[in-house]
C-alpha atoms as a PDB file:
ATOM      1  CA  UNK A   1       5.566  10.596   3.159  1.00  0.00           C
ATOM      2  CA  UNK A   2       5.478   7.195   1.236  1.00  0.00           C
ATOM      3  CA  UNK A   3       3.351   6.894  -1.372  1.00  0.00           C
ATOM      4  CA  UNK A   4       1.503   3.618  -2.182  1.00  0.00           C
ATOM      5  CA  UNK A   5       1.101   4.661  -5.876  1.00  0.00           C
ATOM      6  CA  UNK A   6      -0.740   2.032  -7.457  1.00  0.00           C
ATOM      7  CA  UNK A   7      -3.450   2.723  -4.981  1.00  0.00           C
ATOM      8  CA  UNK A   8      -3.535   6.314  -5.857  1.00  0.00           C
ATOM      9  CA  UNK A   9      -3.403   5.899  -9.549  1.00  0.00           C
ATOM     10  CA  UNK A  10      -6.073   3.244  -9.641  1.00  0.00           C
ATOM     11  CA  UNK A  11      -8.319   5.520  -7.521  1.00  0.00           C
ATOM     12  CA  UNK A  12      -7.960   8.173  -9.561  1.00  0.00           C
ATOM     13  CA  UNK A  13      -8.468   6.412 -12.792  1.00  0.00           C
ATOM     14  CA  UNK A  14     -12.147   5.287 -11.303  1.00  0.00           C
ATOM     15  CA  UNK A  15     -12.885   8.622  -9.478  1.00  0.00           C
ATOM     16  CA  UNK A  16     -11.574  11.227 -12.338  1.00  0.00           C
ATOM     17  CA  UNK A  17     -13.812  11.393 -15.374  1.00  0.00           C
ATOM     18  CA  UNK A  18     -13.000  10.330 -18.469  1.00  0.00           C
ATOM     19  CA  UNK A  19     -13.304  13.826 -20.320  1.00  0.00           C
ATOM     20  CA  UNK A  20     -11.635  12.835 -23.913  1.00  0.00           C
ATOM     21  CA  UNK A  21     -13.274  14.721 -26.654  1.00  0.00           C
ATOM     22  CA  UNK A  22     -12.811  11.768 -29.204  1.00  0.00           C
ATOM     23  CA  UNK A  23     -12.318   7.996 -28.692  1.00  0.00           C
ATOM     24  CA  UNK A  24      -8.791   8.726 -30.189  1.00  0.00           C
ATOM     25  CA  UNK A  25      -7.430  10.760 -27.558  1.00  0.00           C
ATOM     26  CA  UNK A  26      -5.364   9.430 -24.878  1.00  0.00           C
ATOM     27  CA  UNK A  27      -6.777   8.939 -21.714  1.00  0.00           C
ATOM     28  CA  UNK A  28      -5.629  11.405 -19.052  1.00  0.00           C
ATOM     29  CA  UNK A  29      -8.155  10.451 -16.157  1.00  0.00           C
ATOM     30  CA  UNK A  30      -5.952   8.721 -14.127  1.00  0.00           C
ATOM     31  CA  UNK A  31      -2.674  10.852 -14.683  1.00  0.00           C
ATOM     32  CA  UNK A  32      -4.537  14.147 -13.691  1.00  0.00           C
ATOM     33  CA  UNK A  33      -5.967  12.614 -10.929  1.00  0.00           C
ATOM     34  CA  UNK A  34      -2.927  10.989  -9.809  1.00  0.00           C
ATOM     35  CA  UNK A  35      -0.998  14.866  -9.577  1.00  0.00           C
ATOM     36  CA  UNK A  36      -3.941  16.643  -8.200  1.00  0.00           C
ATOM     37  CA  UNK A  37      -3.695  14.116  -5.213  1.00  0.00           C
ATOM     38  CA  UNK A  38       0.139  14.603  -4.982  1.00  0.00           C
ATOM     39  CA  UNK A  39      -0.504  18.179  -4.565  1.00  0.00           C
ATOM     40  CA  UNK A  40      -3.004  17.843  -1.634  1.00  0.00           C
ATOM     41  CA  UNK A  41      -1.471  15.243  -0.477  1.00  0.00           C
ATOM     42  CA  UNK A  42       1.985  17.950   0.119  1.00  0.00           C
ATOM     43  CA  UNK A  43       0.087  21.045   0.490  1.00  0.00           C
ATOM     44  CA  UNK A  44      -2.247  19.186   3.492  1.00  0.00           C
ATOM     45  CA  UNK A  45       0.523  17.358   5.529  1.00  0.00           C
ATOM     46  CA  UNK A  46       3.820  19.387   4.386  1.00  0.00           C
ATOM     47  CA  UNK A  47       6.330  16.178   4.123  1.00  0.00           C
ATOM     48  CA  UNK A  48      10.156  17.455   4.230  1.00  0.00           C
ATOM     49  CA  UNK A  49      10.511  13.859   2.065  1.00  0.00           C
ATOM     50  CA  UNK A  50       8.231  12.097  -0.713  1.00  0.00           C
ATOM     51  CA  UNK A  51       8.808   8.655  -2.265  1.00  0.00           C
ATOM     52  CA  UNK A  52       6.177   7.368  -4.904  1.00  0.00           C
ATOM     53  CA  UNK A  53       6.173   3.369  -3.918  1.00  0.00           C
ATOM     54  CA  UNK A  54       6.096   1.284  -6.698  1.00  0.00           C
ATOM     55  CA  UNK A  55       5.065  -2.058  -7.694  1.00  0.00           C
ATOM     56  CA  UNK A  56       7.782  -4.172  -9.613  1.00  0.00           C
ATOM     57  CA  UNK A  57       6.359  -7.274  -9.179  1.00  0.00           C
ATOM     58  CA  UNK A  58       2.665  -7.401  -7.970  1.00  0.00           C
ATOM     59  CA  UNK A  59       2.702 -10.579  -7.216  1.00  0.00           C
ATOM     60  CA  UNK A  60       6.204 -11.986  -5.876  1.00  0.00           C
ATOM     61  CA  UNK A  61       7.077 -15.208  -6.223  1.00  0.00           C
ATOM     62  CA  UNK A  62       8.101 -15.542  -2.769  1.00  0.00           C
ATOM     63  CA  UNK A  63       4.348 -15.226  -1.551  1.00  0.00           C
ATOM     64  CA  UNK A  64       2.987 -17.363  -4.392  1.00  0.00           C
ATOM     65  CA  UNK A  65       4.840 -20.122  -3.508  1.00  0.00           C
ATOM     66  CA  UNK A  66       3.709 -19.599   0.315  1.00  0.00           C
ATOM     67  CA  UNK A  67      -0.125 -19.549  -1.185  1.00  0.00           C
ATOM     68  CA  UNK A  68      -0.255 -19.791  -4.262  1.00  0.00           C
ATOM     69  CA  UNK A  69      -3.327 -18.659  -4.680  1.00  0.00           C
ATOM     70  CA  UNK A  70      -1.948 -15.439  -4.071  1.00  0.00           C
ATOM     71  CA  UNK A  71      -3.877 -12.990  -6.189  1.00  0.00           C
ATOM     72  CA  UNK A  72      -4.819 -15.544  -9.068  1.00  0.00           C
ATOM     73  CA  UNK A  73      -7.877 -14.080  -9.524  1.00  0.00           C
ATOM     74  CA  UNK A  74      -6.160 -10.665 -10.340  1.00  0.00           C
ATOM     75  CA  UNK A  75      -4.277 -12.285 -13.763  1.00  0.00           C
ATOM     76  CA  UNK A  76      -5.891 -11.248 -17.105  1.00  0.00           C
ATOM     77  CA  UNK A  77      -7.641 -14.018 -18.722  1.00  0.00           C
ATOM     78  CA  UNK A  78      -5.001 -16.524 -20.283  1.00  0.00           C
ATOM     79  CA  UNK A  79      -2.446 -15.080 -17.892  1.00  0.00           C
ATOM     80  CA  UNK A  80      -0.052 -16.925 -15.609  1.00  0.00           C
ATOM     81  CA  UNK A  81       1.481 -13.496 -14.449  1.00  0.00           C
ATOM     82  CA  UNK A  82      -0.087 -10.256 -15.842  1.00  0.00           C
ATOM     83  CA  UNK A  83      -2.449  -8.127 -13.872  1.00  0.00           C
ATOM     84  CA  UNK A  84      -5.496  -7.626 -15.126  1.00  0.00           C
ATOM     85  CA  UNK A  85      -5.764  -3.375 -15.988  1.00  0.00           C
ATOM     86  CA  UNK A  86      -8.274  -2.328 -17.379  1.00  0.00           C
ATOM     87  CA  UNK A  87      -7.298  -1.140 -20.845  1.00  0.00           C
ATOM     88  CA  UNK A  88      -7.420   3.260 -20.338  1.00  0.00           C
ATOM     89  CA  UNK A  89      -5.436   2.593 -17.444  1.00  0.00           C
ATOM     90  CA  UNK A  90      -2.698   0.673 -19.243  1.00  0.00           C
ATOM     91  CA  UNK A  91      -1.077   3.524 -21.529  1.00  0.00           C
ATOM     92  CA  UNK A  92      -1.043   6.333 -18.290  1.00  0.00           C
ATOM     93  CA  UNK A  93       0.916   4.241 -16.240  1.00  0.00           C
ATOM     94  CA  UNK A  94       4.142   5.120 -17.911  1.00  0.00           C
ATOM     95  CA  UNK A  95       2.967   9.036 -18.468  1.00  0.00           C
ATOM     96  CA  UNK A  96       2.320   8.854 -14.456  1.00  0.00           C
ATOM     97  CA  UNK A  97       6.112   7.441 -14.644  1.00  0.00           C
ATOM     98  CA  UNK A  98       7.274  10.442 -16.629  1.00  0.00           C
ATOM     99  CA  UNK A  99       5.445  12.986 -14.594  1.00  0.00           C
ATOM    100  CA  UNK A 100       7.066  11.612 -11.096  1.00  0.00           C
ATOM    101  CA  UNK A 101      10.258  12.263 -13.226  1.00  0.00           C
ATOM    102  CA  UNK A 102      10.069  15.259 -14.966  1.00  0.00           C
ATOM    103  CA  UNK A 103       8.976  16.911 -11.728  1.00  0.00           C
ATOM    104  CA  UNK A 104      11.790  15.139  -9.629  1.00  0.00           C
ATOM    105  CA  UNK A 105       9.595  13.194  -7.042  1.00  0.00           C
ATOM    106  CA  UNK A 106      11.467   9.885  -6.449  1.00  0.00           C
ATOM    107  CA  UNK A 107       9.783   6.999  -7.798  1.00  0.00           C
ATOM    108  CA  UNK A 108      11.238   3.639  -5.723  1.00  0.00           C
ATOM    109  CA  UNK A 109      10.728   0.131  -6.603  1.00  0.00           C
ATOM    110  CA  UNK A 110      12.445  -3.181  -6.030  1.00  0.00           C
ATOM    111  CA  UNK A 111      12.706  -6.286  -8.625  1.00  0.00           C
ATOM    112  CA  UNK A 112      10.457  -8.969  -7.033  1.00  0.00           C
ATOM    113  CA  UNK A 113       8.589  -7.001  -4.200  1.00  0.00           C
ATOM    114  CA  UNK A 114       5.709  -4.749  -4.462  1.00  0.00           C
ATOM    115  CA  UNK A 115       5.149  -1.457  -3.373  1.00  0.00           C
ATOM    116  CA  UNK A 116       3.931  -2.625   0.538  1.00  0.00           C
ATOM    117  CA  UNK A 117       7.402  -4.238   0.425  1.00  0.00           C
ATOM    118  CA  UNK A 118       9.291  -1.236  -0.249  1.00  0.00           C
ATOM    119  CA  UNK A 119       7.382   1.070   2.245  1.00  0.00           C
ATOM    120  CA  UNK A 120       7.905  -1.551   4.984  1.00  0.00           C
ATOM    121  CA  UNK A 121      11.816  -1.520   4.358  1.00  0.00           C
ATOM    122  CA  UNK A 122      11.692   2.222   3.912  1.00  0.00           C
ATOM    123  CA  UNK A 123       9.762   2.149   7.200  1.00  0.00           C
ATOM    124  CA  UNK A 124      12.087   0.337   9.029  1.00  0.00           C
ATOM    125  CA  UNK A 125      15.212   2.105   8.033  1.00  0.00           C
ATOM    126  CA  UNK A 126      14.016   5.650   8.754  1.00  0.00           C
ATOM    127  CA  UNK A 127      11.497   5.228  12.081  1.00  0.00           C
ATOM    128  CA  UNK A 128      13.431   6.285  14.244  1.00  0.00           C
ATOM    129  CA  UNK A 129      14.671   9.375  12.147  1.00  0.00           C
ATOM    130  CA  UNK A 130      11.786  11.477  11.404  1.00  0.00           C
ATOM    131  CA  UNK A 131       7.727  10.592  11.166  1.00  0.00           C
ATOM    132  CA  UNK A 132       6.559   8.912   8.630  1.00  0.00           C
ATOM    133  CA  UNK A 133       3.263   9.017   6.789  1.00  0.00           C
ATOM    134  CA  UNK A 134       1.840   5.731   4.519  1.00  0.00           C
ATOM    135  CA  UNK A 135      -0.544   6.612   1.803  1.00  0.00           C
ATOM    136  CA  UNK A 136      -3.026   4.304   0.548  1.00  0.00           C
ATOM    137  CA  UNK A 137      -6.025   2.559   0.367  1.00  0.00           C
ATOM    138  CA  UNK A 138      -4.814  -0.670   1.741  1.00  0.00           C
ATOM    139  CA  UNK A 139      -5.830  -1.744   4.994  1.00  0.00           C
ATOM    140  CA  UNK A 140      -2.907  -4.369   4.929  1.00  0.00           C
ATOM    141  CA  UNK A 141      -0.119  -1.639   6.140  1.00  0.00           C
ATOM    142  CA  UNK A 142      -2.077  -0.670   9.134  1.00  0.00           C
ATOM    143  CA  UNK A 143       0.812  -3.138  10.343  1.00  0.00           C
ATOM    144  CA  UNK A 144       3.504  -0.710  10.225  1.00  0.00           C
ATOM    145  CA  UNK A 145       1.327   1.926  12.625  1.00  0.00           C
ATOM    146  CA  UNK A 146       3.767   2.648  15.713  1.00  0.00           C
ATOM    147  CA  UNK A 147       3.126   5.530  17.709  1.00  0.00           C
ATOM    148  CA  UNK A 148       6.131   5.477  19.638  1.00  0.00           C
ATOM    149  CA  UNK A 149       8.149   5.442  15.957  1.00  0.00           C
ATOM    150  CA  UNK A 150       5.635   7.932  14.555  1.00  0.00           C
ATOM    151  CA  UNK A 151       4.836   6.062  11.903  1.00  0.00           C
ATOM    152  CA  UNK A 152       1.400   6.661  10.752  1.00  0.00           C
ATOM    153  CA  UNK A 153      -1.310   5.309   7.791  1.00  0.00           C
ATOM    154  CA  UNK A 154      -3.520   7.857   5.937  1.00  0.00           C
ATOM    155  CA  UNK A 155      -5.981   5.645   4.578  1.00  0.00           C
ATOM    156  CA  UNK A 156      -7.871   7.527   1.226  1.00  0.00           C
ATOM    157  CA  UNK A 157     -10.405   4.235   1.263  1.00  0.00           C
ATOM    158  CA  UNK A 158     -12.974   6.189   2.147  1.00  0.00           C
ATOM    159  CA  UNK A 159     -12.547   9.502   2.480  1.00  0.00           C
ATOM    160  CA  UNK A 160      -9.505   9.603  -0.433  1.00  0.00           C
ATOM    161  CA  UNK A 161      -6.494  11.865  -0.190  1.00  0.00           C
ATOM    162  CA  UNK A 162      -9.134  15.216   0.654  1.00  0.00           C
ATOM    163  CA  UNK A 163     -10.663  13.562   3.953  1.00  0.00           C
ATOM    164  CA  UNK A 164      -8.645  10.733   4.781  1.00  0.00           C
ATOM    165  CA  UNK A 165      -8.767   8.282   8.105  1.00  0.00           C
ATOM    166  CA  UNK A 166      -5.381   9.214   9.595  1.00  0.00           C
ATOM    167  CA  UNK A 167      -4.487   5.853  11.296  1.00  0.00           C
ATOM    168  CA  UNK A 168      -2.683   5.614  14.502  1.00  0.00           C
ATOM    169  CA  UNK A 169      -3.171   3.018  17.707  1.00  0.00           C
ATOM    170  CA  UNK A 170      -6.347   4.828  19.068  1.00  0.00           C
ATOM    171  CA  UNK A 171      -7.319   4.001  15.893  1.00  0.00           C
ATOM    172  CA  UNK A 172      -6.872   0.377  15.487  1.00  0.00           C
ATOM    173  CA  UNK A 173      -7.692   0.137  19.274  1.00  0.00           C
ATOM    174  CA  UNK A 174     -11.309   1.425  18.622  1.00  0.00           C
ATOM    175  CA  UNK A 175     -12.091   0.075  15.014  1.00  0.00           C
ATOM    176  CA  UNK A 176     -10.369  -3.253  15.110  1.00  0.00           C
ATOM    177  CA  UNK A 177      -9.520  -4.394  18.592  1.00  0.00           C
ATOM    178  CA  UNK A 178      -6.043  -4.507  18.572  1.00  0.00           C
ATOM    179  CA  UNK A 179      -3.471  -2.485  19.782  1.00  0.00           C
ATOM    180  CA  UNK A 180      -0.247  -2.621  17.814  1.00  0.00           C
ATOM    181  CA  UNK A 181       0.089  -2.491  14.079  1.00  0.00           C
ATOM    182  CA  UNK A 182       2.175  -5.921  14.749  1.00  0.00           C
ATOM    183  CA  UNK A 183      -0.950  -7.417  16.426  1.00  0.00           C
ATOM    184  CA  UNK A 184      -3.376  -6.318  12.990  1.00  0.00           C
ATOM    185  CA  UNK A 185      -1.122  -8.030  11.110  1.00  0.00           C
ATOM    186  CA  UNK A 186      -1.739 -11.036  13.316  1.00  0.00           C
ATOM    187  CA  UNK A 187      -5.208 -10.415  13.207  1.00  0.00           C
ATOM    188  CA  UNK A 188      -5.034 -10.354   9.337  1.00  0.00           C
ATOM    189  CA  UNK A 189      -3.315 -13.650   8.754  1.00  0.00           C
ATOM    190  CA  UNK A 190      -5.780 -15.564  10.942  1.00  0.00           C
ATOM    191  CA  UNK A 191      -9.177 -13.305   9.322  1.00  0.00           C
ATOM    192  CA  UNK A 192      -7.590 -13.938   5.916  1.00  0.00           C
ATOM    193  CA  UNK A 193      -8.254 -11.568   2.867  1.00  0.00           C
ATOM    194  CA  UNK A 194     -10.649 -12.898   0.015  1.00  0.00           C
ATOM    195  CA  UNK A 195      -9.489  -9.550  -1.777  1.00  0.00           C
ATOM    196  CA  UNK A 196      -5.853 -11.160  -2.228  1.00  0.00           C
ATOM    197  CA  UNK A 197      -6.846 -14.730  -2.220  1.00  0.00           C
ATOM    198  CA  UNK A 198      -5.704 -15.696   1.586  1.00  0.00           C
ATOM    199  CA  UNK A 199      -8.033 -18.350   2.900  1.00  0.00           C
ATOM    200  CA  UNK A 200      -7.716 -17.223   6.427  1.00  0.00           C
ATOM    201  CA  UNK A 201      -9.089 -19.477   9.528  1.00  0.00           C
ATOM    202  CA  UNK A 202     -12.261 -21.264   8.575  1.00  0.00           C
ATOM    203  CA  UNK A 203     -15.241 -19.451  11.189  1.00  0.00           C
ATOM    204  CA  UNK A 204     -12.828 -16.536  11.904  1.00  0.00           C
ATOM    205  CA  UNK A 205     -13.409 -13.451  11.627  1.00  0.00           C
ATOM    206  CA  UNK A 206     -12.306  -9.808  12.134  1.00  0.00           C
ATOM    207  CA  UNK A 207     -14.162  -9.635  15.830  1.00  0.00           C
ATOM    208  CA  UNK A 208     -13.139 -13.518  16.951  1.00  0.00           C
ATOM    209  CA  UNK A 209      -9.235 -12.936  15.104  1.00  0.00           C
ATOM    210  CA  UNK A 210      -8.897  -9.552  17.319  1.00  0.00           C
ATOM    211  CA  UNK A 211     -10.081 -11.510  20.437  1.00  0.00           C
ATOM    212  CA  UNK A 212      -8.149 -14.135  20.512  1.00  0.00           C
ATOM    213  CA  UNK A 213      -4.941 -11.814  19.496  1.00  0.00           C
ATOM    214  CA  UNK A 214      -5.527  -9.664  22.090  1.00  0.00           C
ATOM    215  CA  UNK A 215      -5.927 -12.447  24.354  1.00  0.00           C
ATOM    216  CA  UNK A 216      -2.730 -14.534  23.730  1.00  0.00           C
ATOM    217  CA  UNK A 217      -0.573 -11.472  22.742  1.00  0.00           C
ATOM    218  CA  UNK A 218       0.501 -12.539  19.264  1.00  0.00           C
ATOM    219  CA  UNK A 219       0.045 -15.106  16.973  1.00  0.00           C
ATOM    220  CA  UNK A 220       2.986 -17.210  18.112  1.00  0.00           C
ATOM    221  CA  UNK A 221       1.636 -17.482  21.580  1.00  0.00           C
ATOM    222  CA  UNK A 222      -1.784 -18.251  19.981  1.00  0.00           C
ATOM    223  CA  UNK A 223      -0.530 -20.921  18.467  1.00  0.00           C
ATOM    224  CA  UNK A 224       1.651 -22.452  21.324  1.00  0.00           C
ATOM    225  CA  UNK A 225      -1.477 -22.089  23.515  1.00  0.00           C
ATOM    226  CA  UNK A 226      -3.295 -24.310  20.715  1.00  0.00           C
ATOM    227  CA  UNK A 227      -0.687 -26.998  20.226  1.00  0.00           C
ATOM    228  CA  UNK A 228      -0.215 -27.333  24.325  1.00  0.00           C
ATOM    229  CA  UNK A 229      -4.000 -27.794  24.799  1.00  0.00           C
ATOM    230  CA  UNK A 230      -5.306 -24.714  26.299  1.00  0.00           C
ATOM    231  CA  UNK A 231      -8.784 -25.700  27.680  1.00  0.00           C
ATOM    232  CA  UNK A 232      -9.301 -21.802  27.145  1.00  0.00           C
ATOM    233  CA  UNK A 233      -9.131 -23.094  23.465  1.00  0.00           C
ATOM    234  CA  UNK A 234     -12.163 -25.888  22.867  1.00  0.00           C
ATOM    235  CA  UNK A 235     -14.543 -27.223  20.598  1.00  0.00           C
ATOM    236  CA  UNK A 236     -14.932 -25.936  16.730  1.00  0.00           C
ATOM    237  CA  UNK A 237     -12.385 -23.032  17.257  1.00  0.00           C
ATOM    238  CA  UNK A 238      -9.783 -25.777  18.662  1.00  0.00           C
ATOM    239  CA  UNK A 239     -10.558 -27.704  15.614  1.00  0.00           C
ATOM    240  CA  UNK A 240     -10.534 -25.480  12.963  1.00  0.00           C
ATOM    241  CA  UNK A 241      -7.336 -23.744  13.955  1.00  0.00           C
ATOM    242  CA  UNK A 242      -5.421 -26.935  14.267  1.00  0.00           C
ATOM    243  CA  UNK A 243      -6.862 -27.574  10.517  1.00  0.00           C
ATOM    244  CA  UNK A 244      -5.227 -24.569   9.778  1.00  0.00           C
ATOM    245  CA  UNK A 245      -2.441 -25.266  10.873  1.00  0.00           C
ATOM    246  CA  UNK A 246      -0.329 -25.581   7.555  1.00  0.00           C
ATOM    247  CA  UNK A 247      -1.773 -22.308   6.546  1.00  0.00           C
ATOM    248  CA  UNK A 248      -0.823 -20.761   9.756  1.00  0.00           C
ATOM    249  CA  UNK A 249       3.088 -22.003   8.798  1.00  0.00           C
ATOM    250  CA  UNK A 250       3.091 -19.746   5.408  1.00  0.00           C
ATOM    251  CA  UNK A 251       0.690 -17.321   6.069  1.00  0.00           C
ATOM    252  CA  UNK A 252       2.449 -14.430   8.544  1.00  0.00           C
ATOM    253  CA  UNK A 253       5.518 -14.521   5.079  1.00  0.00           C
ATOM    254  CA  UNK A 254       2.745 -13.405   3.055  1.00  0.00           C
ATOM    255  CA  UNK A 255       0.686 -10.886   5.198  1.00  0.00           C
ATOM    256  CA  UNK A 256       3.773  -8.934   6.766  1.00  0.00           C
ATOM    257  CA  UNK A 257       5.346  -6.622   4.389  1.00  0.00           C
ATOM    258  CA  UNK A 258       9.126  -7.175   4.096  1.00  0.00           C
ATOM    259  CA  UNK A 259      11.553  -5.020   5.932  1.00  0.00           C
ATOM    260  CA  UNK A 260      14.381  -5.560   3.478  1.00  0.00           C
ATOM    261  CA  UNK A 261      13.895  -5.476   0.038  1.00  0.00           C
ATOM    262  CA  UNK A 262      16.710  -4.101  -1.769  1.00  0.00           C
ATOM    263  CA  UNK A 263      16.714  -0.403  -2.075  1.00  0.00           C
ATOM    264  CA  UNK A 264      20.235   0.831  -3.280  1.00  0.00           C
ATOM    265  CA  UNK A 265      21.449   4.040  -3.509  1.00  0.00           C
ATOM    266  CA  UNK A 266      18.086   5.189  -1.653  1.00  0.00           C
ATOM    267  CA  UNK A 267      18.569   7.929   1.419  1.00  0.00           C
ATOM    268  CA  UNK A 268      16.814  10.194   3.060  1.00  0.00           C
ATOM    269  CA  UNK A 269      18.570  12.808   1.138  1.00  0.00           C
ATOM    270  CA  UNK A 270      17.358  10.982  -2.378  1.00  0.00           C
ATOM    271  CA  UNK A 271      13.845  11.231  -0.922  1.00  0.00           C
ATOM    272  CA  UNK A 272      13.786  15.182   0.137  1.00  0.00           C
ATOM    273  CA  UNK A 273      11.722  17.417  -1.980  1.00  0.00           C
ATOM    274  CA  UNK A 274      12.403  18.409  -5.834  1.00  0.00           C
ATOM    275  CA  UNK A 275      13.025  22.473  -5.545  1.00  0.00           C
ATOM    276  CA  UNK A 276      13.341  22.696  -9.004  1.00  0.00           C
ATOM    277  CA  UNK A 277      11.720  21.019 -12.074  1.00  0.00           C
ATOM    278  CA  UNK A 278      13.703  18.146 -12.715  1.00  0.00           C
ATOM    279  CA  UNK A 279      13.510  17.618 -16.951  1.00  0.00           C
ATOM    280  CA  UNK A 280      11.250  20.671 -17.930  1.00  0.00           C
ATOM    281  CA  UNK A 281      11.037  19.398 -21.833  1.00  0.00           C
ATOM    282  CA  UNK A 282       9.878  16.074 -20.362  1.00  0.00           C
ATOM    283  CA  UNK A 283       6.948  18.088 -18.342  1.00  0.00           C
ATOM    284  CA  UNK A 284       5.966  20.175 -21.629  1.00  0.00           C
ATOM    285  CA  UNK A 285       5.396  17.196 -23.709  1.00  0.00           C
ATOM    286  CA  UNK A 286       3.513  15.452 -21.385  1.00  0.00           C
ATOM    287  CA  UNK A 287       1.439  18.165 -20.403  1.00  0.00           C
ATOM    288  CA  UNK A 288       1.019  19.230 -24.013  1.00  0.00           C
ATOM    289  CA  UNK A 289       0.199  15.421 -24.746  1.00  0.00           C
ATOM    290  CA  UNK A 290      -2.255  15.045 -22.369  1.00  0.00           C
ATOM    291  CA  UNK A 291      -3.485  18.366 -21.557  1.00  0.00           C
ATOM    292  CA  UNK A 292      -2.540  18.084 -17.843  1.00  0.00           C
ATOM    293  CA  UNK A 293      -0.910  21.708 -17.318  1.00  0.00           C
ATOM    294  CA  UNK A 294      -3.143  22.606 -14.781  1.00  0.00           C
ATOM    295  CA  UNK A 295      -2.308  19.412 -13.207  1.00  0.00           C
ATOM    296  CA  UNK A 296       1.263  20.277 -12.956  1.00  0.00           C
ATOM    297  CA  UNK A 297       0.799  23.769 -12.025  1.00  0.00           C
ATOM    298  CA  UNK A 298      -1.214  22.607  -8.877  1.00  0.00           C
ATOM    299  CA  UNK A 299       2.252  20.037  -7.757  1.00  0.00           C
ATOM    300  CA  UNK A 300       4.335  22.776  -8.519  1.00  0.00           C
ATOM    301  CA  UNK A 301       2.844  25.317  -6.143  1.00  0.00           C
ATOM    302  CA  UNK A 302       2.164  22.671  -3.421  1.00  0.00           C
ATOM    303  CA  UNK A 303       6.238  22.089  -4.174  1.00  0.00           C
ATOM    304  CA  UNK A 304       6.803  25.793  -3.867  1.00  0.00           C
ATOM    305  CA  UNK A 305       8.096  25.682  -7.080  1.00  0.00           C
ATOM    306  CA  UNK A 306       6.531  28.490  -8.345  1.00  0.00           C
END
């Protein structure tokens, strides 16, 4: 099970209350939230592995300079790099660092990629090994679904971590036209994603993108079909995909999530189960801090800890 953790944490900082007693105490919203939905998360689907998938760069250079307007309106005000967070979030994101380690849940990151990046390269090195579960509430890795690799998305958009949309081809098949999670991620790139600043095809949209995808096949043969004058391909839609055209050149680098980011010293056998409490002082101050002991209880138990 790979954990998109900013998508958890920022869900739980906007669906857990704020219950501090006085304006000076820290927030713990989003940090209690954040382990109650680890320990449904293991208690409801029973992974033999867990990685908490982390963002070390939110917004990689390598995409910017592919479209660079790549998340700009994400920055904080007077920003050129920095997310904007809002400001109870900010101080929990390192206690939700500590609690990962003082339990011993791995926490996996790679300088320059963001979290989607490392579960696409953690992904493709372990498909074929055992199934593999993607948590979050972004649509965008519905391109790693494979049934035949068992590699599935559940998708807490909706429904969060309690009653989430567990995505497999059926899935995509019914709800988006498409059969593959390859072919969404075609889809994506020519739909485009206003959410993460990608322009997509002028006049095309989710129902015309998964059309013409399933249609041609893949994007590549879209394109080729375009550029060798398919009369299938007239009018306005010829038109405004041959504007697109320099998009269409950058795009795919930016949508598909990377399949080798650099993950050292990361195994299987790094990403089994804790069985014990990893730094037990570390947990106690924490959940003395915060107030979170309940919180902890609940992943230990789900852990089989205690």
């Amino acid at each position: 099970m790979l954990l998109d953790a900013a998508s958890l944490y920022y869900r739980a900082f906007y669906g857990v209350p704020d219950r501090r007693k006085t304006p000076d105490s820290p927030p713990s919203n989003a940090v209690r939230g954040f382990l109650d939905m680890v320990a449904t998360l293991v208690t409801t689907h029973a992974p033999t592995h867990l990685a908490a998938c982390w963002d070390e760069d939110w917004r990689p250079a390598f995409r910017v300079a592919a479209i660079p307007t790549y998340k700009t309106h994400r920055l904080a005000a007077g920003s050129a790099d920095s997310e904007a967070t809002p400001e109870a979030l900010v101080p929990q994101v390192p206690v939700i660092i500590d609690s990962l380690a003082a339990i011993g849940i791995s926490r996996v990151g790679a300088a320059g990629y963001e979290a989607d990046d490392v579960i696409g390269t953690l992904v493709h090195r372990h498909r074929r090994q055992l199934p593999i579960d993607v948590v979050t509430g972004d649509r965008d890795l519905f391109q790693l679904v494979d049934d035949e690799s068992g590699v599935r998305v559940v998708y807490t958009a909706r429904g969060g971590v309690r009653d989430a949309d567990v995505i497999d081809q059926a899935y995509l098949a019914a709800k988006h036209g498409v059969a593959t999670g390859a072919a969404y991620a075609d889809m994506a790139v020519l739909r485009g994603d206003t959410s993460d600043g990608l322009p997509g095809v002028q006049g095309i949209g989710d129902k015309t993108a998964a059309a013409l995808i399933q249609q041609y096949g893949d994007l590549p043969a879209l394109r080729a079909a375009v550029d060798g004058g398919d009369p299938a391909i007239r009018g306005a839609r010829r038109a405004r995909l041959e504007e697109a055209s320099a998009y269409l050149d950058v795009a795919p680098r930016v949508v598909r999530v990377a399949h080798d980011a650099p993950l050292p010293g990361v195994t299987l056998d790094s990403l089994r189960l804790p069985t014990e409490v990893a730094d037990v002082r570390l947990m106690s101050a924490v959940a003395d801090e915060l107030g979170v002991a309940s919180s902890f209880t609940r992943v230990l138990s789900a852990l089989h800890i205690i």
